[in-house]
Protein backbone atom coordinates (compact mmCIF):
# COMPACT_ATOMS: atom_id res chain seq x y z
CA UNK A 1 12.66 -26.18 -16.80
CA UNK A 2 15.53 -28.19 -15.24
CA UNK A 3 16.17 -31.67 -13.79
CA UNK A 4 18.01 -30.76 -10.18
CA UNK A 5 18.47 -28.61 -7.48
CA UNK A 6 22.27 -27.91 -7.28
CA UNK A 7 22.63 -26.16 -3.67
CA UNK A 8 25.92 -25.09 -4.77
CA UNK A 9 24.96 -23.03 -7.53
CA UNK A 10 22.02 -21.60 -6.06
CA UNK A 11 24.31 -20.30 -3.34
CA UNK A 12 26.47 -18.87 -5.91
CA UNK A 13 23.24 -17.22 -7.62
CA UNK A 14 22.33 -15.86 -3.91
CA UNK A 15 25.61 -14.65 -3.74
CA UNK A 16 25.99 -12.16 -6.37
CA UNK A 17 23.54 -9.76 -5.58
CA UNK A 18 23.64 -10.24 -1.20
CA UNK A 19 27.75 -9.84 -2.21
CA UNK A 20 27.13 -6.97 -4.31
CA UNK A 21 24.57 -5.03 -1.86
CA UNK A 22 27.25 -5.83 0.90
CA UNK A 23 29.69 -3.98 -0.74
CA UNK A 24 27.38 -1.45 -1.12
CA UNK A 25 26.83 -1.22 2.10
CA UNK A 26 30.22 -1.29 3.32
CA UNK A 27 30.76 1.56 1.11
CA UNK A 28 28.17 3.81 2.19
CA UNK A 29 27.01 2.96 5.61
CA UNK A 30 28.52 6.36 7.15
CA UNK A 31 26.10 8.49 4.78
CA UNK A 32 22.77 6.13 5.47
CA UNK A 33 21.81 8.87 7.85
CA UNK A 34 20.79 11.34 5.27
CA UNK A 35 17.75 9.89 4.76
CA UNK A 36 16.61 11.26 8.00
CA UNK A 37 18.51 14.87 7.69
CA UNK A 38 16.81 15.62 3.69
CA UNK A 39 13.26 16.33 2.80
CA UNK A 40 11.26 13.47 1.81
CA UNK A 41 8.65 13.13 -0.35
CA UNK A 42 5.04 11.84 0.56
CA UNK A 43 4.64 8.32 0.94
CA UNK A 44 8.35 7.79 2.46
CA UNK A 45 9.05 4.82 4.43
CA UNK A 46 10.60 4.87 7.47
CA UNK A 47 14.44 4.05 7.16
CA UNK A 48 13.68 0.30 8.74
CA UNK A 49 11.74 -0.79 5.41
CA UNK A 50 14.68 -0.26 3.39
CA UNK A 51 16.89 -3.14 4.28
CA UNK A 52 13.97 -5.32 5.17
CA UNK A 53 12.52 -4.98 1.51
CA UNK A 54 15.72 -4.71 -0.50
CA UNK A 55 16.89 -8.36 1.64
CA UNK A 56 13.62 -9.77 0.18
CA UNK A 57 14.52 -8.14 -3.47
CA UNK A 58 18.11 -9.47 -3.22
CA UNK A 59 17.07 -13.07 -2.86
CA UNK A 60 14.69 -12.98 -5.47
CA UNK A 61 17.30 -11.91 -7.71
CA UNK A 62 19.57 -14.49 -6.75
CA UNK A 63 16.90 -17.18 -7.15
CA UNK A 64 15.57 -15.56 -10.11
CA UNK A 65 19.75 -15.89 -11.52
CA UNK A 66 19.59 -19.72 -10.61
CA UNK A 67 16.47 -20.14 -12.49
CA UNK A 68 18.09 -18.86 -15.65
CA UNK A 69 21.32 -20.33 -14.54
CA UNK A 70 19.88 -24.38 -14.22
CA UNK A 71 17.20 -23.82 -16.92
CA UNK A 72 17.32 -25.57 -20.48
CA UNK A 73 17.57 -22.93 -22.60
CA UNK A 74 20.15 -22.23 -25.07
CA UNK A 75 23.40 -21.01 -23.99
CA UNK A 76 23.55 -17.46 -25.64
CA UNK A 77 19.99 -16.83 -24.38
CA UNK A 78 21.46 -17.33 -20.71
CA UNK A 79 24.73 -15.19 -21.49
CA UNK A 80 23.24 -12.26 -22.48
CA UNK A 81 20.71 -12.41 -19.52
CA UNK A 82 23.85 -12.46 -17.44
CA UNK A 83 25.50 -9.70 -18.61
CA UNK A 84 22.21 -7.30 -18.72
CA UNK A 85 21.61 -9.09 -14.79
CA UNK A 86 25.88 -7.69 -14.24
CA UNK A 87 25.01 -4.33 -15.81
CA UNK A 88 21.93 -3.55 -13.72
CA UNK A 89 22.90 -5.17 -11.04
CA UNK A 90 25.85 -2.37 -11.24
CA UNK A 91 23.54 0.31 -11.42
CA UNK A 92 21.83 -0.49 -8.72
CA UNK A 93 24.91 -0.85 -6.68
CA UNK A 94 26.17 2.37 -8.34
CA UNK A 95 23.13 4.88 -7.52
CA UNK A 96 23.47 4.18 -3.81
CA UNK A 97 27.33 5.88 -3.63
CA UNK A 98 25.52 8.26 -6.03
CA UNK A 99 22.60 8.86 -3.80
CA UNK A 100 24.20 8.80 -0.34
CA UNK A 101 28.16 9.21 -0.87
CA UNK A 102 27.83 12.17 -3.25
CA UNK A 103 24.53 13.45 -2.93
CA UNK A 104 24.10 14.17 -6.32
CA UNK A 105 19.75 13.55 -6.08
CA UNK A 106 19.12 14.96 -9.90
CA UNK A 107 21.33 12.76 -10.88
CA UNK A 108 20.39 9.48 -9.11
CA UNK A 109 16.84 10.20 -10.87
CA UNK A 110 18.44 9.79 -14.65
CA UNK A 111 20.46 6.91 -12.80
CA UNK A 112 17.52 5.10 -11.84
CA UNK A 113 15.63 6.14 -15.43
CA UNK A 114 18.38 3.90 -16.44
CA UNK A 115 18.37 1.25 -14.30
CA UNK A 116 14.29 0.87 -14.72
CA UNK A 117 14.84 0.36 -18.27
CA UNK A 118 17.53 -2.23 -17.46
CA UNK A 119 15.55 -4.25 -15.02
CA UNK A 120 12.99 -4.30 -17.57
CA UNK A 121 15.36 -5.82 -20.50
CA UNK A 122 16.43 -8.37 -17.49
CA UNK A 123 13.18 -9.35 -17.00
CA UNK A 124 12.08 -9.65 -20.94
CA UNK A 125 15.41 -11.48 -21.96
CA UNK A 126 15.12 -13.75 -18.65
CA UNK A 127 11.59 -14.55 -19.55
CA UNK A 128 13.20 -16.49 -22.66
CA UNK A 129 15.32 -18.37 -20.37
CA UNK A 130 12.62 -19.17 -17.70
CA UNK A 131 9.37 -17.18 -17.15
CA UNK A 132 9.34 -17.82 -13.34
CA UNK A 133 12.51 -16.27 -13.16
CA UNK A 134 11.25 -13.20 -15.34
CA UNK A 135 8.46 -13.10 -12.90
CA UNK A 136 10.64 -12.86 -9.82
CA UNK A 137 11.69 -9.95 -11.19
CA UNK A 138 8.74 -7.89 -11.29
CA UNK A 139 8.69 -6.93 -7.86
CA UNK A 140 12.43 -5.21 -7.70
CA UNK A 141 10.60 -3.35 -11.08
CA UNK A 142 8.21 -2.08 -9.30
CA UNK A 143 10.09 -0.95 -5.88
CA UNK A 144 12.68 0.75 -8.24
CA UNK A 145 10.08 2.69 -9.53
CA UNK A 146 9.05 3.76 -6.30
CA UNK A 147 12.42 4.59 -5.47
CA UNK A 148 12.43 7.30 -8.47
CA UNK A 149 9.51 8.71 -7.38
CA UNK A 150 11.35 9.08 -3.69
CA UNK A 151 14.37 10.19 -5.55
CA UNK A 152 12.72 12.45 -7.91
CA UNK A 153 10.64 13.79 -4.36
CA UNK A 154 13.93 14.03 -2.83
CA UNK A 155 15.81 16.18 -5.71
CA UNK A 156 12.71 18.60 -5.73
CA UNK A 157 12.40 19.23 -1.93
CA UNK A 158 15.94 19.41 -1.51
């Protein structure tokens, strides 16, 4: 898979998503409290789960990145895993303004159509690269699919 650790580029890796959510964050920490004003859908965690599980998602992505990043495999391979990793990784930084900034709830849903499908051409073109880093993955799949059915609950009841 590869021959060292280099701390230095796994911080990098760790980075670019933690950097990105940040951002986020920064950008839309005045409209978090929505989530308790709007109707939620069965099922819906409370608001503390949020940050704890996408913290967990964001690192996996970043190791997942420095996987692809240190592994062997041929250099196009990697470069178009990075730029499908840039583009979702910009939806997923997108639908939160979308969700919470502009409230615009039927459209987060076709959002997050789109960035399922995205995560899931991450995961098959990263599996090339390294399947451990494919695999790390799966779990940000399946939370984003839970967060359409929350957003889906969401543009119904409200």
């Amino acid at each position: 898979m590869f021959k060292t650790f280099n701390l230095r580029k796994f911080l990098v890796c760790l980075a670019v998503p933690f950097g990105v959510a940040f951002v986020s964050w920064l950008l839309t920490k005045n409209q978090m409290d929505i989530y308790s004003e709007i109707n939620n859908p069965p099922l819906s965690p409370p608001s503390v789960v949020f940050p704890i599980v996408w913290s967990i998602l964001y690192f996996l992505m970043g190791v997942s990145l420095y996987l692809v990043w240190a592994s062997d495999a041929p250099q196009q391979m990697k470069s178009l895993g990075y730029l499908i990793f840039g583009i979702q990784l910009f939806f997923n930084f997108a639908w939160t303004i979308i969700f919470f900034d502009f409230r615009a709830f039927t459209f987060s849903v076709v959002w997050l159509i789109a960035l399922i499908v995205l995560i899931a051409a991450n995961i098959l073109v990263f599996f090339k690269s390294s399947k451990v880093a494919a695999y790390l993955l799966i779990p940000y799949l399946a939370w984003t699919i839970f967060a359409l059915y929350l957003t889906a609950g969401v543009a119904i009841l409200n």
